[in-house]
Structures are given as structure tokens and as C-alpha cells.
C-alpha atoms as a PDB file:
ATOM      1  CA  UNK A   1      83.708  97.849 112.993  1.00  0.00           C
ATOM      2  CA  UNK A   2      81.644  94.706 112.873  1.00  0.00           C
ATOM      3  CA  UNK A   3      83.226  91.202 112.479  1.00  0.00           C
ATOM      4  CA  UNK A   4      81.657  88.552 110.844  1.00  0.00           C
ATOM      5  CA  UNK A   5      82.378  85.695 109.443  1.00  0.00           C
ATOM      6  CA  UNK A   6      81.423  83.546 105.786  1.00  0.00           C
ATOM      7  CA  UNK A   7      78.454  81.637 105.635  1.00  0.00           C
ATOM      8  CA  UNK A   8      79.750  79.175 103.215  1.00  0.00           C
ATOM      9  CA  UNK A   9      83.139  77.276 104.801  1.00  0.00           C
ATOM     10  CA  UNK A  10      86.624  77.898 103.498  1.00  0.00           C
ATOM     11  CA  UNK A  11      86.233  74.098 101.572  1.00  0.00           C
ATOM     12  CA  UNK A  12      83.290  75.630  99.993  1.00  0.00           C
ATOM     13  CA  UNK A  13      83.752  79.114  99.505  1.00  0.00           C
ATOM     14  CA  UNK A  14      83.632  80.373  96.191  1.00  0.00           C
ATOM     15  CA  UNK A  15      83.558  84.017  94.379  1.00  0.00           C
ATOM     16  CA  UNK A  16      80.135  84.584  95.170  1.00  0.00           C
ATOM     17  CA  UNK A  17      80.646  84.342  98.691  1.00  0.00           C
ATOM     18  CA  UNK A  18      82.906  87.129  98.924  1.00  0.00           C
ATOM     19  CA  UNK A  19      81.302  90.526  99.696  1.00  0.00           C
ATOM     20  CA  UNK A  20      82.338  93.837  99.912  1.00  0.00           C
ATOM     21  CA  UNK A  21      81.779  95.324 102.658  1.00  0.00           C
ATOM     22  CA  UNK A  22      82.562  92.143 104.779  1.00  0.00           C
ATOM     23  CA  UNK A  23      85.463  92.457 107.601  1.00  0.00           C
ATOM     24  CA  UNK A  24      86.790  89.529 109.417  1.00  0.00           C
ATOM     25  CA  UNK A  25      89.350  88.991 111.823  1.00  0.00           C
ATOM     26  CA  UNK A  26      91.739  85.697 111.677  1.00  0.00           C
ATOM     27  CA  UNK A  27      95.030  84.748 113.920  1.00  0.00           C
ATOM     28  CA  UNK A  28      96.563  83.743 115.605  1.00  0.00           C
ATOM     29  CA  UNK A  29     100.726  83.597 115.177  1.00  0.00           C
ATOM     30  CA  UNK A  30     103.463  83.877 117.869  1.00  0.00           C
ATOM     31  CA  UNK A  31     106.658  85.511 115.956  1.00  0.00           C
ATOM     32  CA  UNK A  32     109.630  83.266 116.761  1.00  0.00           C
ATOM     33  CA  UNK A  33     113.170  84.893 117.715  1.00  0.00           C
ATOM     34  CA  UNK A  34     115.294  81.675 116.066  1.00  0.00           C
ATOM     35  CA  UNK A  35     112.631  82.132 113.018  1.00  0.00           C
ATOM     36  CA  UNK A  36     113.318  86.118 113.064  1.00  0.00           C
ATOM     37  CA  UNK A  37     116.781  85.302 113.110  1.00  0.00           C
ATOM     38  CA  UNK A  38     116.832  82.530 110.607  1.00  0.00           C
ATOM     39  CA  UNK A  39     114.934  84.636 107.839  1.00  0.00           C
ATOM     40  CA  UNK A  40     116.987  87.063 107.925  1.00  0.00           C
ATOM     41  CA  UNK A  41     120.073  85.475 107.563  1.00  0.00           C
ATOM     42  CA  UNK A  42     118.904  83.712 104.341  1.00  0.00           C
ATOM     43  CA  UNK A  43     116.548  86.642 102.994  1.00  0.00           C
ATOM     44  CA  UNK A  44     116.955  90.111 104.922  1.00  0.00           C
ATOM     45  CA  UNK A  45     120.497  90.541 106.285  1.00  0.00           C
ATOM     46  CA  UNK A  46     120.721  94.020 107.969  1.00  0.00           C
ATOM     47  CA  UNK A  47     122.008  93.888 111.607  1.00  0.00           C
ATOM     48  CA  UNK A  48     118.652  95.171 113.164  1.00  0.00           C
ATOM     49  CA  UNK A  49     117.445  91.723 111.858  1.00  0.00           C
ATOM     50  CA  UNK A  50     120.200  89.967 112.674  1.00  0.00           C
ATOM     51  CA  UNK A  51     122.330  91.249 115.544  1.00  0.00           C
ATOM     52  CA  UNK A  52     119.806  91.487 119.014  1.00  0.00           C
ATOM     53  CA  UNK A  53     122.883  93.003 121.086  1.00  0.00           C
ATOM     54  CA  UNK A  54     123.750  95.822 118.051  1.00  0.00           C
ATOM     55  CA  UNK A  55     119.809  96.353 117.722  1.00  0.00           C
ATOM     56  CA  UNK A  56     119.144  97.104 121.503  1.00  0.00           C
ATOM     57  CA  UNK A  57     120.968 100.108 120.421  1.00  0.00           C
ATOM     58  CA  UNK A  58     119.540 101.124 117.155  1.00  0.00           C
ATOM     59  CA  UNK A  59     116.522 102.992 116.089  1.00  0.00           C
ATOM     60  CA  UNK A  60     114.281 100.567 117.128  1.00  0.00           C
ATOM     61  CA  UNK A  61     115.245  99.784 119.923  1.00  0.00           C
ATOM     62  CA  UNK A  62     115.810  96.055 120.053  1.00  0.00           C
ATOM     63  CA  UNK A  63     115.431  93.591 117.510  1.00  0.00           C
ATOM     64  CA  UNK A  64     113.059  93.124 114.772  1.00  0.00           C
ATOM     65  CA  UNK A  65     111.688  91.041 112.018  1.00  0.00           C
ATOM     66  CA  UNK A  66     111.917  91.698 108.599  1.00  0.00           C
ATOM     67  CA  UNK A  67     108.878  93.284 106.873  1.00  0.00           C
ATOM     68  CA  UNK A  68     108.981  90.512 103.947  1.00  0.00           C
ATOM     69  CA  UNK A  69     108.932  88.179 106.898  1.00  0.00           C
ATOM     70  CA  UNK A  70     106.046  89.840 108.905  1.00  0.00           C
ATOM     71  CA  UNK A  71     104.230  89.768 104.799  1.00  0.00           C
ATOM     72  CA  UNK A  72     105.289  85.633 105.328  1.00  0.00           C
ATOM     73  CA  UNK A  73     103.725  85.412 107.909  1.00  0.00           C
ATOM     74  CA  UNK A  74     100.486  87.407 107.304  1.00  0.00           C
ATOM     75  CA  UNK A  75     100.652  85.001 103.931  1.00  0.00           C
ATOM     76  CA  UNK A  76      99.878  82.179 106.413  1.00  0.00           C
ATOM     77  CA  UNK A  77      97.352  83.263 108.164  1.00  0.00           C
ATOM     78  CA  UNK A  78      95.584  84.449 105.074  1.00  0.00           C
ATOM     79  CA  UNK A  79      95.903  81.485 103.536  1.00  0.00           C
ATOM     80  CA  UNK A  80      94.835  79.720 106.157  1.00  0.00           C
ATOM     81  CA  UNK A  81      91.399  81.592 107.446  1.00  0.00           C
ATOM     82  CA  UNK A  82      89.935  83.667 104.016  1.00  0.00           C
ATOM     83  CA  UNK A  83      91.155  82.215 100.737  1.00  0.00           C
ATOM     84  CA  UNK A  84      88.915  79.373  99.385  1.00  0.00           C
ATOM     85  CA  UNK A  85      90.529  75.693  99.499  1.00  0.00           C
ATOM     86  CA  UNK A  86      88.327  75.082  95.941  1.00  0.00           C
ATOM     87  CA  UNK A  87      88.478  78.127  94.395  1.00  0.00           C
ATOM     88  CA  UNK A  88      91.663  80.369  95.015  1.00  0.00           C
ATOM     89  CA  UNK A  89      93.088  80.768  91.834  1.00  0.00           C
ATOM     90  CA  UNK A  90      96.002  82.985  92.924  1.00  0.00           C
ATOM     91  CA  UNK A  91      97.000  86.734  92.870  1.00  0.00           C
ATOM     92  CA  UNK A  92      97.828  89.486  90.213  1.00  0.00           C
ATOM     93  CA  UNK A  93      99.096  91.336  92.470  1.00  0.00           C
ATOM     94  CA  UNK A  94      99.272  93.683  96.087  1.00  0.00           C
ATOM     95  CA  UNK A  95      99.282  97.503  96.017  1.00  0.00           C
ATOM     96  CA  UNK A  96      99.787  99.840  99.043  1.00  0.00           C
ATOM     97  CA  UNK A  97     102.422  97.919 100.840  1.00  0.00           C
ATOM     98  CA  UNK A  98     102.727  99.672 104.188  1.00  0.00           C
ATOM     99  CA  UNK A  99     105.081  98.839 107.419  1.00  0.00           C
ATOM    100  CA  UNK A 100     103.928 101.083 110.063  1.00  0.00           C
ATOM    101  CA  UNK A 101     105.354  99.176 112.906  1.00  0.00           C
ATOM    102  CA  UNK A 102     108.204  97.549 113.999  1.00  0.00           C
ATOM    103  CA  UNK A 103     107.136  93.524 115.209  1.00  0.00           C
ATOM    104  CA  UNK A 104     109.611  91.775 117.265  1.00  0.00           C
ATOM    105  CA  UNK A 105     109.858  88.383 118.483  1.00  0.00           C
ATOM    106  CA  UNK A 106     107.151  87.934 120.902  1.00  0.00           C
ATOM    107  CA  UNK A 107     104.774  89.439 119.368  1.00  0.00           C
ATOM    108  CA  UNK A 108     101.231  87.286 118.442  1.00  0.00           C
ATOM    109  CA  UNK A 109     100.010  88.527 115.196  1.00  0.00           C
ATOM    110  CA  UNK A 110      96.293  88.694 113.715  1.00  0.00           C
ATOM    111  CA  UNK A 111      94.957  89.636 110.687  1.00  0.00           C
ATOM    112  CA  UNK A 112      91.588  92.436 109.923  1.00  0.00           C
ATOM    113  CA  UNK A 113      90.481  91.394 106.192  1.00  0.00           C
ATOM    114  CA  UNK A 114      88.235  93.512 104.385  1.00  0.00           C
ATOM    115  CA  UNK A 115      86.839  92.661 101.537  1.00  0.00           C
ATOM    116  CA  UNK A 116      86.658  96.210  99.077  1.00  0.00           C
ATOM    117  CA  UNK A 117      85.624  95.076  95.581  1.00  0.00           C
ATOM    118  CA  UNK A 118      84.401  92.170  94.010  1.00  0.00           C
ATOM    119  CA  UNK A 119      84.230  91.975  90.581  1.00  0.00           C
ATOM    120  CA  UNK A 120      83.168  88.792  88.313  1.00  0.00           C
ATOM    121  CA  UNK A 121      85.916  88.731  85.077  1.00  0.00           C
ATOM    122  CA  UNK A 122      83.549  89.678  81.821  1.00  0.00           C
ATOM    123  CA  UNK A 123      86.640  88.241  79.371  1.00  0.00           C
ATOM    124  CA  UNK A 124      86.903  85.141  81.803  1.00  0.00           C
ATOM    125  CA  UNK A 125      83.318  84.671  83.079  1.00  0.00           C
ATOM    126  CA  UNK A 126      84.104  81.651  85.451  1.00  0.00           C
ATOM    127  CA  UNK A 127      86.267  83.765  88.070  1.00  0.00           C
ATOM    128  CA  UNK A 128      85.838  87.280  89.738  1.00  0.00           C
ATOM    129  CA  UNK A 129      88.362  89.159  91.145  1.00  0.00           C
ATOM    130  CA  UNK A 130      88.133  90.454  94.819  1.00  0.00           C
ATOM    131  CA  UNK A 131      90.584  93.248  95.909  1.00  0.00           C
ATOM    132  CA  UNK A 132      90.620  93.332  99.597  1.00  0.00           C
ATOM    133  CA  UNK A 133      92.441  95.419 102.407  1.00  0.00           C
ATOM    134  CA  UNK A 134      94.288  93.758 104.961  1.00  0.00           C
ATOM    135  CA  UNK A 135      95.725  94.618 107.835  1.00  0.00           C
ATOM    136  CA  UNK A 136      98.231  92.834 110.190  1.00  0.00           C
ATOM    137  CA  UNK A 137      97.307  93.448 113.908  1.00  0.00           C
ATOM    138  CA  UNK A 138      99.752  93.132 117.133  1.00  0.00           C
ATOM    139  CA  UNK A 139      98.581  91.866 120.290  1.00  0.00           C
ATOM    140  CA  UNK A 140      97.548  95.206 121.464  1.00  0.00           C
ATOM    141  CA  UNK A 141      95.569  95.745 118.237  1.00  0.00           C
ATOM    142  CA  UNK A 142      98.106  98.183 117.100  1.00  0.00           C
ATOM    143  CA  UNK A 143      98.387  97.790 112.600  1.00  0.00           C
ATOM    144  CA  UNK A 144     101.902  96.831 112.253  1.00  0.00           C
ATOM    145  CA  UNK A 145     101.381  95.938 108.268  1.00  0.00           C
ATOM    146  CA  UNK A 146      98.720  97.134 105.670  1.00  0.00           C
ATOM    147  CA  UNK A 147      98.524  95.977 101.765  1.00  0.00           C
ATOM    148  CA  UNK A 148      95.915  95.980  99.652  1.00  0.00           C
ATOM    149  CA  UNK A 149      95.807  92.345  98.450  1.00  0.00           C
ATOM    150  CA  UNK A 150      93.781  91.194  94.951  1.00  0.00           C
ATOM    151  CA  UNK A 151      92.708  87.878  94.712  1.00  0.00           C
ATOM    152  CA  UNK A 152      91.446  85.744  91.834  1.00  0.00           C
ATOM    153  CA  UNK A 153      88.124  83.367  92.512  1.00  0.00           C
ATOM    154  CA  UNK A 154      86.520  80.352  90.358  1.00  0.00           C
ATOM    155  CA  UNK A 155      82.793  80.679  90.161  1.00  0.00           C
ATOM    156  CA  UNK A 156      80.116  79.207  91.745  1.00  0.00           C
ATOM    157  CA  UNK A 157      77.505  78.939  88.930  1.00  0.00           C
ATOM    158  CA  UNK A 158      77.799  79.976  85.034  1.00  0.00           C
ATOM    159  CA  UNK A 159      76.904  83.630  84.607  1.00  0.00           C
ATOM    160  CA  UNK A 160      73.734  85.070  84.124  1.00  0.00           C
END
């Protein structure tokens, strides 16, 4: 799979510099054990989450972090490495939401973006819409997380 990266920066990246086809990889993030613990004591209380002693002796084996925190935290890093700083106009929406496996404190996360579709809006002609597939690697490379994210995108130039 070939990595690559924008040609235009993130301060100057607009619709029409988002290509399907394109795949780029961005991290990285250490997951904390107090930030593990703290998130899921405000957000995702189930003991396997919560309680490291009970967990060593659950199904996973030891504790973990909660998926909507892992989704936090994959939040940041796309944020932070592939959506414009000019031109991100938000989401509609994810599809495809997939936990595969478990991350646990310790663990350095990356993300694999690829970009899918890109689409320039024909009711709203100054913004496209890019649906992309993302995919939140461990350190061994191992896909912990998968979504299919859709982002909105100003325009460049005026249509054709």
C-alpha cells in the first residue's frame, strides 16, 4: 500500500486537494492508564474499563479503553494530520463503526486514512464531500478501529 502525503499543507488544503485513491498514515498517540481510567468513569463505566485488578480476569484479559475513547482519540489525530485548518466544514456523519481490537494503556496509536470518494456538492457548489476509510493502527500495525468517516470541504475555486 503506498503512503503519500498532500501536496498542498493542512493550512492550505482545500476540497480539491483531496483524492481518492490517496492513503496516508498519521500518529502518533501513547494511550494513558489515568486517561483510560478517567474516561471511563465519566463516559463508559463497565468494570473492564474501570477495575484493572477485576479485568486481569475477564475476557480480555487485563484492562482496556473504551471504544468511544479509542474513536477520541483517533478524533485527534485526524484532526490534527488530514482535515484542512481553512476548509473543514464538519461531518454528516460515520458509517461502518468497527472495534476489532481491544487497546490498552500502553499502547501508541496511528492512524491509515484513505481517501474513497470525493464528490463536489451540485446543490451547494462551494464544498465537496469526501468519504474516507480510516483505520486506527497499534504499534504492531495490528487495526484495532475502522469507520468510514465523511467529511465536508469548502472549495478552492468557483465551479466550472
Amino acid at each position: 500500500m503506498n503512503t503519500e502525503d498532500f501536496s498542498a499543507p493542512i493550512t492550505d488544503r482545500y476540497f480539491e486537494d483531496y483524492h481518492p485513491g490517496f492513503v496516508g498514515e498519521y500518529g502518533s498517540i501513547t494511550v494513558d492508564e489515568h486517561e483510560v481510567l478517567e474516561f471511563a468513569k465519566r463516559f463508559d463505566p463497565q468494570w473492564f474499563h474501570l477495575d484493572p485488578v477485576r479485568a486481569a480476569e475477564g475476557p480480555f484479559g487485563g484492562l482496556i479503553a473504551s471504544g468511544w475513547h479509542t474513536c477520541a482519540l483517533m478524533m485527534r489525530l485526524y484532526a490534527d494530520h488530514f482535515v484542512s485548518k481553512v476548509a473543514g466544514m464538519g461531518s454528516p456523519g460515520i458509517d461502518e463503526l468497527r472495534w476489532k481490537k481491544p487497546v490498552r494503556p500502553g499502547d501508541t496509536l496511528s492512524i491509515r486514512v484513505s481517501i474513497l470518494e470525493a464528490k463536489r456538492s451540485t446543490s451547494k457548489p462551494d464544498r465537496g464531500l469526501v468519504r474516507v476509510q480510516v483505520e486506527v493502527l497499534n504499534q504492531h500495525k495490528e487495526v484495532v478501529m475502522s469507520l468510514k468517516v465523511m467529511t465536508l470541504f469548502r472549495c478552492r475555486t468557483a465551479p466550472p
